[in-house]
PDB file of N, CA and C in Angstrom:
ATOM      1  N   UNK A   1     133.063 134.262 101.516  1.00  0.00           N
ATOM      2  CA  UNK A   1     132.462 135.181 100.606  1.00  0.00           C
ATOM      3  C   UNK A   1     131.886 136.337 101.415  1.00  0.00           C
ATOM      4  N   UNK A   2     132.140 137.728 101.229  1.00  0.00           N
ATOM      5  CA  UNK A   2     131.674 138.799 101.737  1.00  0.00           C
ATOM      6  C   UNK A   2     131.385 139.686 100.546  1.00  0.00           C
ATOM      7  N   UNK A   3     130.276 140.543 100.911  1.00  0.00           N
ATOM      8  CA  UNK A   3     129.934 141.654  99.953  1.00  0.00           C
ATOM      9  C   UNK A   3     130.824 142.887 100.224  1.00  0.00           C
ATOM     10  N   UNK A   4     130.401 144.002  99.786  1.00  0.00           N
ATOM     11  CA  UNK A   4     131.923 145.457  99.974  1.00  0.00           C
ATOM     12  C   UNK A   4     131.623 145.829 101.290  1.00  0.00           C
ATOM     13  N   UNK A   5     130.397 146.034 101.982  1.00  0.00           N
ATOM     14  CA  UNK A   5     130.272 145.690 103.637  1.00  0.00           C
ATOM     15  C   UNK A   5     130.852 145.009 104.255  1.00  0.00           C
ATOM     16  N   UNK A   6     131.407 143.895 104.218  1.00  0.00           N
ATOM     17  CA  UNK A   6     131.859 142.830 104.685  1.00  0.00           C
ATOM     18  C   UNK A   6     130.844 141.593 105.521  1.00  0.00           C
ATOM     19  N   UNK A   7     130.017 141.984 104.797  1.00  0.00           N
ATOM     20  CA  UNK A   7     128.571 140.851 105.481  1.00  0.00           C
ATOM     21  C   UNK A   7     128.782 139.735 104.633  1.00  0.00           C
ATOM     22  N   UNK A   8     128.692 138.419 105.101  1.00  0.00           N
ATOM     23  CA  UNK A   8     128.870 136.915 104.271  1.00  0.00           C
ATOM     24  C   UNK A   8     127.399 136.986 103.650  1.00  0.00           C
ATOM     25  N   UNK A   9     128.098 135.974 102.682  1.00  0.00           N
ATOM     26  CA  UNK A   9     127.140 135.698 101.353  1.00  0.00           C
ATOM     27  C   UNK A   9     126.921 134.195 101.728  1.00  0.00           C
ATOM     28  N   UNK A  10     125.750 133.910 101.992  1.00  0.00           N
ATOM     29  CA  UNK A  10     125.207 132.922 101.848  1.00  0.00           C
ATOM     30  C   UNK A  10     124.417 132.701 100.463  1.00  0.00           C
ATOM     31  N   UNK A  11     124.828 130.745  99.885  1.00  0.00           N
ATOM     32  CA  UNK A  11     124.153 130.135  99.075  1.00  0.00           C
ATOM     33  C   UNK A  11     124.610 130.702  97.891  1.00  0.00           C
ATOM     34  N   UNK A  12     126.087 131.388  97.664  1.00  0.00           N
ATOM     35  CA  UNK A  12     126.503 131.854  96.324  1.00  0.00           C
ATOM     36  C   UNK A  12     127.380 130.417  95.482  1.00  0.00           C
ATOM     37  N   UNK A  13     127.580 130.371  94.868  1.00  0.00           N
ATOM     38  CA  UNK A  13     127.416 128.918  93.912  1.00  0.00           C
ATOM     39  C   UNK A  13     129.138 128.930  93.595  1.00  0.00           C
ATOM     40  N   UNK A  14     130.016 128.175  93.820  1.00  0.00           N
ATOM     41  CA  UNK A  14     131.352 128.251  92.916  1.00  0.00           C
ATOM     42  C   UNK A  14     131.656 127.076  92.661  1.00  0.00           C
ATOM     43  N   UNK A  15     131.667 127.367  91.652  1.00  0.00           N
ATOM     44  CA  UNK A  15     131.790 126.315  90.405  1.00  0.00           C
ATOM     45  C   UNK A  15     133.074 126.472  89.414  1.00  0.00           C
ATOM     46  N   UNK A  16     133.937 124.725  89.445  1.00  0.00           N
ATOM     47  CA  UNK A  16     135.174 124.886  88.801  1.00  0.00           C
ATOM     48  C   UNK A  16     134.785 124.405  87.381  1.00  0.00           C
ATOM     49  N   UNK A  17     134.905 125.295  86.458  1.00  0.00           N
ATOM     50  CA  UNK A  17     135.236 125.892  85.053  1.00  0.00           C
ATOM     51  C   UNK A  17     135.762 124.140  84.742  1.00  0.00           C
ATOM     52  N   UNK A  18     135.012 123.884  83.641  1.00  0.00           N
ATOM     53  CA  UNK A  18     134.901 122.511  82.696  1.00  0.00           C
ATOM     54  C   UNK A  18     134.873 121.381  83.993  1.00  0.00           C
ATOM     55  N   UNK A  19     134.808 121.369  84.959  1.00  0.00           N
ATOM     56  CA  UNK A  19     134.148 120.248  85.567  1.00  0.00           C
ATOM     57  C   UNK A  19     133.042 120.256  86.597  1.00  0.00           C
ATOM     58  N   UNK A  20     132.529 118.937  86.766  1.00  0.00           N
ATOM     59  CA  UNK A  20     131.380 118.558  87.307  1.00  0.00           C
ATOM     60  C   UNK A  20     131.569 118.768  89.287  1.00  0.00           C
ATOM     61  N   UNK A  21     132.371 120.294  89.148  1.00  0.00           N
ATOM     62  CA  UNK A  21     132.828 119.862  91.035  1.00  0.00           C
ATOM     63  C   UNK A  21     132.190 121.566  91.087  1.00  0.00           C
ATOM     64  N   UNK A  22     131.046 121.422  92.023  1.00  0.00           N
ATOM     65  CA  UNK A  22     130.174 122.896  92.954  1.00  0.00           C
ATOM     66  C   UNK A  22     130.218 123.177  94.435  1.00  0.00           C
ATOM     67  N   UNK A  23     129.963 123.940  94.512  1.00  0.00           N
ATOM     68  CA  UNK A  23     129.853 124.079  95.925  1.00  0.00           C
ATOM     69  C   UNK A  23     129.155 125.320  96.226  1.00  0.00           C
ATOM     70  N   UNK A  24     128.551 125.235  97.186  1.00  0.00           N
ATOM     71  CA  UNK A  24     128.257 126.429  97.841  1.00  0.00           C
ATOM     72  C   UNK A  24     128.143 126.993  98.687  1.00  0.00           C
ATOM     73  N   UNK A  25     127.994 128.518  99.192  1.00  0.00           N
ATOM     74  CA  UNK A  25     128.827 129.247 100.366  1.00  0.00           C
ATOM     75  C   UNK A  25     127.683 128.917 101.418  1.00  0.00           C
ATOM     76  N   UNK A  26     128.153 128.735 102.445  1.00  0.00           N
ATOM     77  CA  UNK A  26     127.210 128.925 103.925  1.00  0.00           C
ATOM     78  C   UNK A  26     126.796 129.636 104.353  1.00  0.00           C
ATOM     79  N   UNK A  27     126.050 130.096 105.606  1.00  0.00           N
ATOM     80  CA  UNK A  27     125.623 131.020 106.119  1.00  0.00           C
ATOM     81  C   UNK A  27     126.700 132.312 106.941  1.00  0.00           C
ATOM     82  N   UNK A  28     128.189 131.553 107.175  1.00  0.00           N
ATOM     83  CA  UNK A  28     129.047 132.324 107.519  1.00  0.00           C
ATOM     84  C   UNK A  28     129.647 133.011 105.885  1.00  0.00           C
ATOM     85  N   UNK A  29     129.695 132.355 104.861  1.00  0.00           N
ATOM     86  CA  UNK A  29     130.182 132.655 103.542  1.00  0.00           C
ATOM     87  C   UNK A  29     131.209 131.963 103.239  1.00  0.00           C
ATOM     88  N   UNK A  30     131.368 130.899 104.171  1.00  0.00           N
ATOM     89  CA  UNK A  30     132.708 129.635 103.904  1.00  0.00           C
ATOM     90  C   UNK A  30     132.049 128.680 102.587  1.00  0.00           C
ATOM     91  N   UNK A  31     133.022 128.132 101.756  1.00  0.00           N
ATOM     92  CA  UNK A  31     133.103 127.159 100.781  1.00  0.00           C
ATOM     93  C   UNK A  31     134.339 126.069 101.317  1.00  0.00           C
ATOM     94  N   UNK A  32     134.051 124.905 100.317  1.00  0.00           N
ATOM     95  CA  UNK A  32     135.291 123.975 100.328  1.00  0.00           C
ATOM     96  C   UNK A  32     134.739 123.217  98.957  1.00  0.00           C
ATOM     97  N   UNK A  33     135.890 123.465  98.698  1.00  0.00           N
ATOM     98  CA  UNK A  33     135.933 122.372  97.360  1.00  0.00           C
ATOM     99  C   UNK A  33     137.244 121.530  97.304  1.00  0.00           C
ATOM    100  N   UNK A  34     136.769 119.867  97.477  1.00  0.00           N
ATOM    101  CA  UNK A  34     137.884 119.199  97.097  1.00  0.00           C
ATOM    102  C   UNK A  34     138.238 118.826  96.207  1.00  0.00           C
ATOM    103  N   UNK A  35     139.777 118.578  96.054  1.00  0.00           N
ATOM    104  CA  UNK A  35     140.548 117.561  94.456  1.00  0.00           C
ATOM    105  C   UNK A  35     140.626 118.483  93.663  1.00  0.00           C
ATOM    106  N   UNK A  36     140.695 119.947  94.232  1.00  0.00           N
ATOM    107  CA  UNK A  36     140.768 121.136  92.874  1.00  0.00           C
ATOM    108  C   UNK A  36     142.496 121.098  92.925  1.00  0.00           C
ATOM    109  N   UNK A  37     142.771 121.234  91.633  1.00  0.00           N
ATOM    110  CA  UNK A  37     144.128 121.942  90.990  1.00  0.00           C
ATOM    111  C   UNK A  37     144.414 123.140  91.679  1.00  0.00           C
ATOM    112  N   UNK A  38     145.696 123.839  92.191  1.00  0.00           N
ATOM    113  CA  UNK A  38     145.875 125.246  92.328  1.00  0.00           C
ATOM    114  C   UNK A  38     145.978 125.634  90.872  1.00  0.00           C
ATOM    115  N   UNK A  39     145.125 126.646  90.966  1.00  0.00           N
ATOM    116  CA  UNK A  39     145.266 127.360  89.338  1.00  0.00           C
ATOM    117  C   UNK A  39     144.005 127.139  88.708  1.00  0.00           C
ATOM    118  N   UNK A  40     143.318 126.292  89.133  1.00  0.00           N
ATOM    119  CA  UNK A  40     142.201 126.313  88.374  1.00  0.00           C
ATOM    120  C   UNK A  40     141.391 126.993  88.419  1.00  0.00           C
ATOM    121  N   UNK A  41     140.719 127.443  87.011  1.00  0.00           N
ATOM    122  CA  UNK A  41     139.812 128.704  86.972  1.00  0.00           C
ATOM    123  C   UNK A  41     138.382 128.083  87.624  1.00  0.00           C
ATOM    124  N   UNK A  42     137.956 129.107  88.847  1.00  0.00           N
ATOM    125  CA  UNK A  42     136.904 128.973  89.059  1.00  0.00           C
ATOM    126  C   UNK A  42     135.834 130.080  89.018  1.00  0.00           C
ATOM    127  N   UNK A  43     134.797 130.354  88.828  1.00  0.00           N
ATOM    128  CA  UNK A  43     133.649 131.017  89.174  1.00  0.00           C
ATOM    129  C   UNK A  43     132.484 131.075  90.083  1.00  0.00           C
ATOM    130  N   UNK A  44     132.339 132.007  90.566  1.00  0.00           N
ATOM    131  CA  UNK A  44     131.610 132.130  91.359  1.00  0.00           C
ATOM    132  C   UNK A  44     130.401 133.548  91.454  1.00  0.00           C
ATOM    133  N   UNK A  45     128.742 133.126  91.273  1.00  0.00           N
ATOM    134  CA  UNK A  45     128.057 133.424  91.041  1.00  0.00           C
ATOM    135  C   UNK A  45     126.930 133.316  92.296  1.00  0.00           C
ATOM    136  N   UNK A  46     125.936 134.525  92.635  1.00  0.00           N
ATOM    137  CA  UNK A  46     124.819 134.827  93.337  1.00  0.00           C
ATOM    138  C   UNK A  46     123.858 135.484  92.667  1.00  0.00           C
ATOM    139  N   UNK A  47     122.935 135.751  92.605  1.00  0.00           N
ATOM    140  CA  UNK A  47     121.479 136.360  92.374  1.00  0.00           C
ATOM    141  C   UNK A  47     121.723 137.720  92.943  1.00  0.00           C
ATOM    142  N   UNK A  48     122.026 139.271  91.912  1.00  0.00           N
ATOM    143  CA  UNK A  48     122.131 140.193  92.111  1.00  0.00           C
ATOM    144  C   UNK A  48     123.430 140.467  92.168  1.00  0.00           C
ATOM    145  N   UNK A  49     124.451 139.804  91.906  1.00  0.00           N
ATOM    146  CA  UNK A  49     125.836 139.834  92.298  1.00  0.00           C
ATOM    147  C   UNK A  49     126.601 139.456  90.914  1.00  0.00           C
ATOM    148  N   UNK A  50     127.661 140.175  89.805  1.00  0.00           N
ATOM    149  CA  UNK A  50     128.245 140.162  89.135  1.00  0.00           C
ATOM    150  C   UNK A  50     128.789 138.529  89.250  1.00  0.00           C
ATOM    151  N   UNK A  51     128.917 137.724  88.433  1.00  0.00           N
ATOM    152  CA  UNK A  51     129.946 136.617  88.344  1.00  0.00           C
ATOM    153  C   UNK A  51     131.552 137.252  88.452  1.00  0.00           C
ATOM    154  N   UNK A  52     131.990 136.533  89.525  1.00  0.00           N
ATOM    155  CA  UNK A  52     133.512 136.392  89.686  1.00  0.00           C
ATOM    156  C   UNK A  52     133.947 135.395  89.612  1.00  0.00           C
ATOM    157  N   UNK A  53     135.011 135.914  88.805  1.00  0.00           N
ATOM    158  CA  UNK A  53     136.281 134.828  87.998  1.00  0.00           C
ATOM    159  C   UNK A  53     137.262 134.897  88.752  1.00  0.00           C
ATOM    160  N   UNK A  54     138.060 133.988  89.303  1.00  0.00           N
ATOM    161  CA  UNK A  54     139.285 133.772  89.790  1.00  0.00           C
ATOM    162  C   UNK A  54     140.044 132.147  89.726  1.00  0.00           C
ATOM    163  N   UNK A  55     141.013 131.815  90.532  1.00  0.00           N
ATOM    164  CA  UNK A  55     142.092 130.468  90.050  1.00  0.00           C
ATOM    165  C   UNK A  55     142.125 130.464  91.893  1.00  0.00           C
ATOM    166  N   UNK A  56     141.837 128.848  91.503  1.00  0.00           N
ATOM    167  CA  UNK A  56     141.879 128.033  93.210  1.00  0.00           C
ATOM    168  C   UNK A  56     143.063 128.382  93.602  1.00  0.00           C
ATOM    169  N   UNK A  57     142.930 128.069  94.816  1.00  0.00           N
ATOM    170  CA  UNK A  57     144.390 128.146  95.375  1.00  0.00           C
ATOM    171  C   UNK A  57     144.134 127.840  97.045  1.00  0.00           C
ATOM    172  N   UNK A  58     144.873 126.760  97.424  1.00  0.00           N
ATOM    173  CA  UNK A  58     144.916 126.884  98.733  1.00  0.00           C
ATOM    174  C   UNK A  58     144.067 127.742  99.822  1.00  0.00           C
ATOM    175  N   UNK A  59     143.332 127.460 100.697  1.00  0.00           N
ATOM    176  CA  UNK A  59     143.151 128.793 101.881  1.00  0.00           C
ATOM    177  C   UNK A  59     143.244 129.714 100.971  1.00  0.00           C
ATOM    178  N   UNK A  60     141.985 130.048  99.876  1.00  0.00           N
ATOM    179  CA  UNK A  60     142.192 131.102  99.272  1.00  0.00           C
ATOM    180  C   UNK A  60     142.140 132.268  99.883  1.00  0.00           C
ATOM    181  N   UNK A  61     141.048 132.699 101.259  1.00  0.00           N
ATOM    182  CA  UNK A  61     140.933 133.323 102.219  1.00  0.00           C
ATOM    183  C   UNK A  61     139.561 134.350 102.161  1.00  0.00           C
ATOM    184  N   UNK A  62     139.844 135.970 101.895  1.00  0.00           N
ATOM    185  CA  UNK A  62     138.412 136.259 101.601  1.00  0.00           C
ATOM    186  C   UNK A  62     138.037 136.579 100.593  1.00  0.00           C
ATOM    187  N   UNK A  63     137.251 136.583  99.872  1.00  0.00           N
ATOM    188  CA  UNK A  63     136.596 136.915  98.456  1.00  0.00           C
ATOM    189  C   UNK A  63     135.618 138.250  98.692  1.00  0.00           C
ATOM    190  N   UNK A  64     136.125 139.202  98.029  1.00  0.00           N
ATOM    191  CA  UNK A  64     134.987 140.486  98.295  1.00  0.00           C
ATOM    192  C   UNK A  64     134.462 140.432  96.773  1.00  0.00           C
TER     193      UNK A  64
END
């Protein structure tokens, strides 16, 4: 997770859409979430920061 600077987001929340599976970003802005579907809609939310919507996928890579 990076902001439009490219500075990591720590402690931003992503969370897969109708189930009980969270996670959240580190101090570098890395996540992992296991047993997700490719395709599944996830979201991802911080304090001051628009909710973003996107679909898992493998090594998704970077999220701006």
């Amino acid at each position: 997770m990076q902001d439009a600077d490219g500075s990591a987001l720590e402690g931003a929340t992503i969370k897969v859409v109708g189930k009980n599976l969270l996670a959240k970003s580190s101090n570098d802005g890395t996540f992992k979430l296991a047993n997700v579907s490719a395709g599944a809609p996830i979201e991802i939310s911080l304090i001051g920061f628009k909710t973003f919507k996107t679909n898992a996928k493998p090594n998704i890579g970077i999220i701006k």
